[in-house]
Protein backbone atom coordinates (compact mmCIF):
# COMPACT_ATOMS: atom_id res chain seq x y z
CA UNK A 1 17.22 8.24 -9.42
CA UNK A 2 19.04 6.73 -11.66
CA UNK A 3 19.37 3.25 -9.21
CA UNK A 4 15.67 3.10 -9.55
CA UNK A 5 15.67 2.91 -12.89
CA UNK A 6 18.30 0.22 -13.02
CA UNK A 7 16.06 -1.47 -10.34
CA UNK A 8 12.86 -0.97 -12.83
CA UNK A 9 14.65 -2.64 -16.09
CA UNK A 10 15.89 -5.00 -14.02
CA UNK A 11 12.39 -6.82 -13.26
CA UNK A 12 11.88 -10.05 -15.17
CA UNK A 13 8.41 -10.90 -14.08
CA UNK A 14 5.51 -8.91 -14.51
CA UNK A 15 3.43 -7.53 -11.00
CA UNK A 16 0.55 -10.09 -12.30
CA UNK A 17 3.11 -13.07 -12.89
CA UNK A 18 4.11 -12.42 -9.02
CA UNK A 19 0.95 -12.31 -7.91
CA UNK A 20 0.36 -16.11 -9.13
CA UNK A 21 2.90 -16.89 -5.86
CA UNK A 22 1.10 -15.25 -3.52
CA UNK A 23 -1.93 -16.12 -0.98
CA UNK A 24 -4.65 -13.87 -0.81
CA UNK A 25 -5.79 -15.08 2.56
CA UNK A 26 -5.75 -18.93 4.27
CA UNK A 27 -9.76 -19.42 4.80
CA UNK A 28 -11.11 -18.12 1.98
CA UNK A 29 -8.51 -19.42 -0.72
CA UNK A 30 -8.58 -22.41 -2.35
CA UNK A 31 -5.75 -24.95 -2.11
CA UNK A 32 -2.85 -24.93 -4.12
CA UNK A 33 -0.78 -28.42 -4.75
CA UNK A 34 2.51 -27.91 -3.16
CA UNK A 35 5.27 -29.13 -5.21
CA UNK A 36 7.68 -30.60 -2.47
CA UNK A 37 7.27 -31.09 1.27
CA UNK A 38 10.46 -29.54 3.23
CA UNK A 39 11.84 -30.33 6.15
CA UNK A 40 11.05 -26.89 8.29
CA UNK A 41 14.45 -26.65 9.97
CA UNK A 42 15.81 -26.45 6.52
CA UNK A 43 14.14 -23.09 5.40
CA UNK A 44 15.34 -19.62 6.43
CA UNK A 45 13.06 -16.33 6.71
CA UNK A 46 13.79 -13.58 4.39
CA UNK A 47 15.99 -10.88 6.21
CA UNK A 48 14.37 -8.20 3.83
CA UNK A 49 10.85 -8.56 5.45
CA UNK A 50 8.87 -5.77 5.33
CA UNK A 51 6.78 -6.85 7.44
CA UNK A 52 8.79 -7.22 10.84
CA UNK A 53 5.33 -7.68 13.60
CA UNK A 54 3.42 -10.90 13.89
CA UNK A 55 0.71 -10.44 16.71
CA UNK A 56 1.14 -13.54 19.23
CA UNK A 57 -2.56 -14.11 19.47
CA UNK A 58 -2.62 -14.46 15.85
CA UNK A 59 -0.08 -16.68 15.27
CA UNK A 60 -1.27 -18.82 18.57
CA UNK A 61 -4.62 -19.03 16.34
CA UNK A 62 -3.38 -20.35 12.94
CA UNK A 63 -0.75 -22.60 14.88
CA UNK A 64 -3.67 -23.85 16.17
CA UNK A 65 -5.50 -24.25 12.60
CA UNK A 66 -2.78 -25.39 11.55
CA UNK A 67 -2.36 -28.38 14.44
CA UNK A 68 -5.94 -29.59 13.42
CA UNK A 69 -6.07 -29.43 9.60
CA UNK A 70 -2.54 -28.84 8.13
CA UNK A 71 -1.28 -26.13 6.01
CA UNK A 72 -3.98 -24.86 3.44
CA UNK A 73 -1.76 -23.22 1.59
CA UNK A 74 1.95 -23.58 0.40
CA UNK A 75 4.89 -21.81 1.66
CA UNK A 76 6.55 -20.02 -1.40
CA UNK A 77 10.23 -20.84 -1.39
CA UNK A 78 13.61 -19.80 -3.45
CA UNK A 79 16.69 -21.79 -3.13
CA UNK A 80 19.19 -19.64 -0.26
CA UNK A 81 21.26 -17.83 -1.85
CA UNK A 82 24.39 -18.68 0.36
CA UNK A 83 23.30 -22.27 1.88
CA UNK A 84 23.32 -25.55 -0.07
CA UNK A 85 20.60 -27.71 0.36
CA UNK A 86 18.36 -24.83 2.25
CA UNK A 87 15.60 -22.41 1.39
CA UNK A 88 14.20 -18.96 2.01
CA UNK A 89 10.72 -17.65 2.59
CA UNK A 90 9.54 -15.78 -0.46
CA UNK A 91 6.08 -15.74 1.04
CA UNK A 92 4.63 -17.40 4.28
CA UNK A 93 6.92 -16.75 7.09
CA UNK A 94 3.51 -16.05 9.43
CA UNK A 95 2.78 -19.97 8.50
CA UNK A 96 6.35 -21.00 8.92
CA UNK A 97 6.39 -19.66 12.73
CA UNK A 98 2.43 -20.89 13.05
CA UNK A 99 4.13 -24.54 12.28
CA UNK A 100 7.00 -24.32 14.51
CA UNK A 101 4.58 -23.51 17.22
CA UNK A 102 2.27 -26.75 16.45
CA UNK A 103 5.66 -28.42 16.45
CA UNK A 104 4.97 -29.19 12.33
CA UNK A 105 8.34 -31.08 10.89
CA UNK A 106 7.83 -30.35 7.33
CA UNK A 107 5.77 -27.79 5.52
CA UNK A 108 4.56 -28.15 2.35
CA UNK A 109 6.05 -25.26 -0.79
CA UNK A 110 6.11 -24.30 -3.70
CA UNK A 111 9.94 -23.40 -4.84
CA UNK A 112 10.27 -20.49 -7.13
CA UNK A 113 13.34 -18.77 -9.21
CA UNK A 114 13.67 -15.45 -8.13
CA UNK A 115 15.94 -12.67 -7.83
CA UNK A 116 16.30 -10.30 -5.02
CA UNK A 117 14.10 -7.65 -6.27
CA UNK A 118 11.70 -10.04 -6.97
CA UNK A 119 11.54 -11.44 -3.52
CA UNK A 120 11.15 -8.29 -2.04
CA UNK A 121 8.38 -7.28 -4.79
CA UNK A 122 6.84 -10.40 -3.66
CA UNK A 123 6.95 -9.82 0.14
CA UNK A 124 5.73 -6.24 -0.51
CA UNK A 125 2.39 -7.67 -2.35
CA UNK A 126 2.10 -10.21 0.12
CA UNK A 127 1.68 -7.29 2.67
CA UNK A 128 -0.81 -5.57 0.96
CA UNK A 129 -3.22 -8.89 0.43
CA UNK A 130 -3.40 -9.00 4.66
CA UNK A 131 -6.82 -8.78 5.94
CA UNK A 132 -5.40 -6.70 8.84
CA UNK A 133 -3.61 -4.15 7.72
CA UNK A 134 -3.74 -0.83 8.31
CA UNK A 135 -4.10 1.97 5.41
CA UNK A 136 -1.28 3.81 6.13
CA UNK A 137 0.66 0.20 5.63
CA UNK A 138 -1.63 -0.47 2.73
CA UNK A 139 -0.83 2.96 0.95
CA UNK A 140 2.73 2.73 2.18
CA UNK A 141 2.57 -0.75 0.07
CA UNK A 142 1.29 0.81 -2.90
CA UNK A 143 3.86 3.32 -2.81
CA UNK A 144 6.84 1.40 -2.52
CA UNK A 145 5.36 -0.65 -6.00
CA UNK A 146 5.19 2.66 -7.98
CA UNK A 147 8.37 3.78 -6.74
CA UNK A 148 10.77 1.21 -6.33
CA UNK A 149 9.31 -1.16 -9.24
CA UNK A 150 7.42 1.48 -12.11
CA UNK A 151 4.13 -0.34 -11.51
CA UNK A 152 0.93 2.09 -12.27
CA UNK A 153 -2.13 2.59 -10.58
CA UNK A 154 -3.89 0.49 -13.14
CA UNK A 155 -1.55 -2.13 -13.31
CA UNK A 156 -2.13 -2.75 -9.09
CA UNK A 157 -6.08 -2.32 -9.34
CA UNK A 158 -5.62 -5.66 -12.11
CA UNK A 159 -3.39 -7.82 -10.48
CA UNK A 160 -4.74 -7.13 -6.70
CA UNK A 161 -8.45 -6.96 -7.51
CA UNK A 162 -8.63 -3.28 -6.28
CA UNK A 163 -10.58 -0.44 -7.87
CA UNK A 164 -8.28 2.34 -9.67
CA UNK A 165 -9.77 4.79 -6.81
CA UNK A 166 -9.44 2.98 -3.89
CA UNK A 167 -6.02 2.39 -4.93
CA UNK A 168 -5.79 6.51 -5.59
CA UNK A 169 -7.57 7.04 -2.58
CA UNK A 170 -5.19 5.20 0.20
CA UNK A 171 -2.41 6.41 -1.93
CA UNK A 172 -3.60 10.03 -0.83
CA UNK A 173 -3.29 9.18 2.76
CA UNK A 174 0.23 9.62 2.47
CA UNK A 175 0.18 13.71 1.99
CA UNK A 176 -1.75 13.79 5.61
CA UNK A 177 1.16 14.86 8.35
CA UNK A 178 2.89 12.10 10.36
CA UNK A 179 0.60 12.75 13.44
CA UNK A 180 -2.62 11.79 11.50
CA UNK A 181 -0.85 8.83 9.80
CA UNK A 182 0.00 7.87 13.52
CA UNK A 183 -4.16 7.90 14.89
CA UNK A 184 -4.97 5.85 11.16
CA UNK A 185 -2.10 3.53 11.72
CA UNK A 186 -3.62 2.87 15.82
CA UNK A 187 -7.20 2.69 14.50
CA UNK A 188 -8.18 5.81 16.36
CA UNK A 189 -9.41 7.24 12.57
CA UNK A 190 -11.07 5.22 9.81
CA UNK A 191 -9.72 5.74 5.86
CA UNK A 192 -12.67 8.03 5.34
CA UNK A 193 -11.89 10.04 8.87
CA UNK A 194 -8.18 10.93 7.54
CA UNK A 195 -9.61 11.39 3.85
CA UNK A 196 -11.77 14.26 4.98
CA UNK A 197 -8.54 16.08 6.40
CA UNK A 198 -6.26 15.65 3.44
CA UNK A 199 -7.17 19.36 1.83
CA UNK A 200 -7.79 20.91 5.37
CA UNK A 201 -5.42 23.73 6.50
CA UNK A 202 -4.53 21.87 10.22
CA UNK A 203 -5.62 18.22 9.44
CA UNK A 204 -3.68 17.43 12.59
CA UNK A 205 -5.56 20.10 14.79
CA UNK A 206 -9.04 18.41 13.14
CA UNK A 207 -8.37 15.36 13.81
CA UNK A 208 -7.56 15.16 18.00
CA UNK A 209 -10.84 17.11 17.51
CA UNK A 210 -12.38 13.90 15.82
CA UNK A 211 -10.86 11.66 18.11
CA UNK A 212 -11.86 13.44 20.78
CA UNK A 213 -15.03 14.13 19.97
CA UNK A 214 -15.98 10.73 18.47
CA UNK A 215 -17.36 12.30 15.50
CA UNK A 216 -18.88 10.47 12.11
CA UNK A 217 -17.23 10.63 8.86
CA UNK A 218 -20.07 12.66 7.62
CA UNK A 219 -19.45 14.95 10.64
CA UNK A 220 -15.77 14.89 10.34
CA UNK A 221 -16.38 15.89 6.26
CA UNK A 222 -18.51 18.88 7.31
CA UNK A 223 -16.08 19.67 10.70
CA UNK A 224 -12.92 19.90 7.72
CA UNK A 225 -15.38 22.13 4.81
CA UNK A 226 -15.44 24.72 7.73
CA UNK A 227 -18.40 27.55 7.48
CA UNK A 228 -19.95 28.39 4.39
CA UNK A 229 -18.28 31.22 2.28
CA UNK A 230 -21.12 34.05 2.56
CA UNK A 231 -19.77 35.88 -0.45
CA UNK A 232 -20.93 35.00 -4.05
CA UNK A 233 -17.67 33.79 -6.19
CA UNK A 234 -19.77 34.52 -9.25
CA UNK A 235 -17.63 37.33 -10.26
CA UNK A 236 -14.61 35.83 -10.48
CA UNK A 237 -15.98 32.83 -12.81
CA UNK A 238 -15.08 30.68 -9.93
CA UNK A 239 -16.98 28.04 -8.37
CA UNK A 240 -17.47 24.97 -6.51
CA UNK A 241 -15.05 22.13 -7.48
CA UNK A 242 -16.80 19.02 -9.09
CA UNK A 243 -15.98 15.20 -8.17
CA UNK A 244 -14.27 15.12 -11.69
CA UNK A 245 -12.11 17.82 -10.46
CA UNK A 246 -11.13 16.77 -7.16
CA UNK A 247 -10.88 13.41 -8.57
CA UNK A 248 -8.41 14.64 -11.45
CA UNK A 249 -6.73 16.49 -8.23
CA UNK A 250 -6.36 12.83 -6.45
CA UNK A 251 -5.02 10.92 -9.66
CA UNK A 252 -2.45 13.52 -10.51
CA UNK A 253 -1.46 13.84 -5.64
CA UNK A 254 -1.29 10.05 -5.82
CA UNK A 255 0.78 10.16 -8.97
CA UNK A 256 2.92 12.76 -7.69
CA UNK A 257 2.89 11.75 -4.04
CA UNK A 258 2.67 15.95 -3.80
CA UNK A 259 -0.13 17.99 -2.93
CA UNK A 260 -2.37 18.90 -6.05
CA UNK A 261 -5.09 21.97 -6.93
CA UNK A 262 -6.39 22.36 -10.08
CA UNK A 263 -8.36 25.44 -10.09
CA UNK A 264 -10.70 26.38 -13.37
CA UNK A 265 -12.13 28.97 -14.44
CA UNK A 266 -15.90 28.24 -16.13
CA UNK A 267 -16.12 31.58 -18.16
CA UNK A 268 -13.06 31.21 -19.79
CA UNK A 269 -12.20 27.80 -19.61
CA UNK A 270 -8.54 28.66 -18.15
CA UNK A 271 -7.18 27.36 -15.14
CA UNK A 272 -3.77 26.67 -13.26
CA UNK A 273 -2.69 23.54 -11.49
CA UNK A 274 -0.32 24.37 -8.24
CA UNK A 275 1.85 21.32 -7.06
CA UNK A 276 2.82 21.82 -3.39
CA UNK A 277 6.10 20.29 -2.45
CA UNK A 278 7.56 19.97 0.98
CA UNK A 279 11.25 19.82 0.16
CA UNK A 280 13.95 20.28 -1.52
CA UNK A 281 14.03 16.92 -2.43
CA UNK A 282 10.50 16.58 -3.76
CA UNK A 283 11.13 19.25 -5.77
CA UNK A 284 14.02 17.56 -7.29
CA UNK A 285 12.14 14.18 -8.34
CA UNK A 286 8.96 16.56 -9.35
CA UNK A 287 11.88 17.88 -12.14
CA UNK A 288 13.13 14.51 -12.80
CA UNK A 289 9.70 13.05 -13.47
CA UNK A 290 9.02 16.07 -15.50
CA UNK A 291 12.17 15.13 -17.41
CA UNK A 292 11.30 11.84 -17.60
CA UNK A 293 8.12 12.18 -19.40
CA UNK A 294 9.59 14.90 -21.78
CA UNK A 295 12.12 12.88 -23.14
């Protein structure tokens, strides 16, 4: 824990100050001037990619793009660390191998002053702007900028143009057991499939039953309620949760990265919030945070 704190003071740059150096998306950006044109054989991909799969057909297409009209957009480049005279990708290693395959000898960039955490910072937002990524990616993205690098919820929804709740949202895709992350991750459930399993008993059960079954959302929402209680809860001052509850129950799982109930009572107006942890381990940064806020 106390690495990641070093890691959090240690940021120089703000999350919206990085997001200046990085592309949204090729076609529908407008063009940035590149500051110097670079020989290509002179700049080095960043060994710290998070992103390790480029699909062939999609690089094949943007080589092509690229073989026709040039590079829209800038490579963003810091000096290599170890090799005079050469660079590393910061962000645009997809465009850097889309130019080597249209046989491109320079590309233009922009060259930047960055740090090591701030390259990988970079290459983590540059992740999350893809058009094609999937939301277990997405949240995993959003994840790894709270954790490794402090940033809050509302700091991402400003500086990447997302709503606070869809932000919350993918973030609560994470609490869903590997084998539903798997079907999101292949496309075999949508966000709002997997989202309708996140408070169900067997999500993973419910969901090969989705799949299998090629149900809606809507039916998938009603297929994870279960039957109707028959028994009035009127007694016990209980009763339905409200969207302001189960969205205070989202903030404070995506927060957390922990399960989350907040059950209230309407006659009295008491209530007790249950975190659900699934190891030792989250129950030791649950205390730490805990810790953390107190002092």
């Amino acid at each position: 824990m106390s690495e990641r704190r070093q890691e959090r003071r240690g940021l120089g740059r703000g999350l919206s100050a990085l997001m200046a150096d990085v592309e949204v998306d090729q076609t529908t950006q407008t063009e940035r001037r590149a500051e110097a044109t670079i020989p290509i054989e002179r700049i080095h991909p960043n060994p710290n990619q998070p992103r390790q799969t480029f699909v062939s057909e999609s690089l094949e297409e943007l080589s092509a793009s690229i073989a026709t009209k040039g590079i829209i957009q800038p490579l963003i480049l810091r000096n290599h660390p170890t090799k005079e005279g050469e660079y590393e990708i910061v962000a645009g290693e997809r465009r850097w191998r889309a130019a080597q395959m249209a046989q491109v000898h320079e590309v233009p960039a922009i060259v930047r002053s960055l740090d090591d955490t701030e390259v990988l910072e970079v290459a983590i937002i540059e992740n999350i702007q893809r058009s094609d990524l999937n939301a277990v990616d997405e949240a995993s993205g959003y994840r790894q900028l709270m954790d490794r690098f402090g940033h809050t919820q509302e700091q991402m929804a400003v500086a990447l143009g997302k709503s606070r709740s869809h932000i919350a949202n993918t973030l609560r895709l994470l609490s869903l057991p590997p084998g539903v992350q798997g079907y999101l991750a292949e496309g075999k459930l949508t966000a709002g499939h997997a989202r309708a399993l996140i408070t169900a008993e067997d999500p993973e059960a419910l969901a090969r039953q989705i799949i299998s079954r090629n149900l809606s959302v809507r039916e998938a929402e009603n297929l994870a309620k279960g039957p109707k209680p028959t028994r009035s809860r009127r007694s016990s001052g209980k009763s339905e949760k409200d969207a302001d509850t189960l969205a205070l129950e989202s903030d404070l799982a995506a927060n957390l990265g922990m399960k989350v109930s907040v059950d209230h009572n309407t006659e009295s107006g008491a209530g007790q919030v249950t975190i659900s942890y699934k190891s030792l381990e989250d129950l030791d940064n649950l205390c730490q945070l805990l810790s953390e806020r107190r002092d």
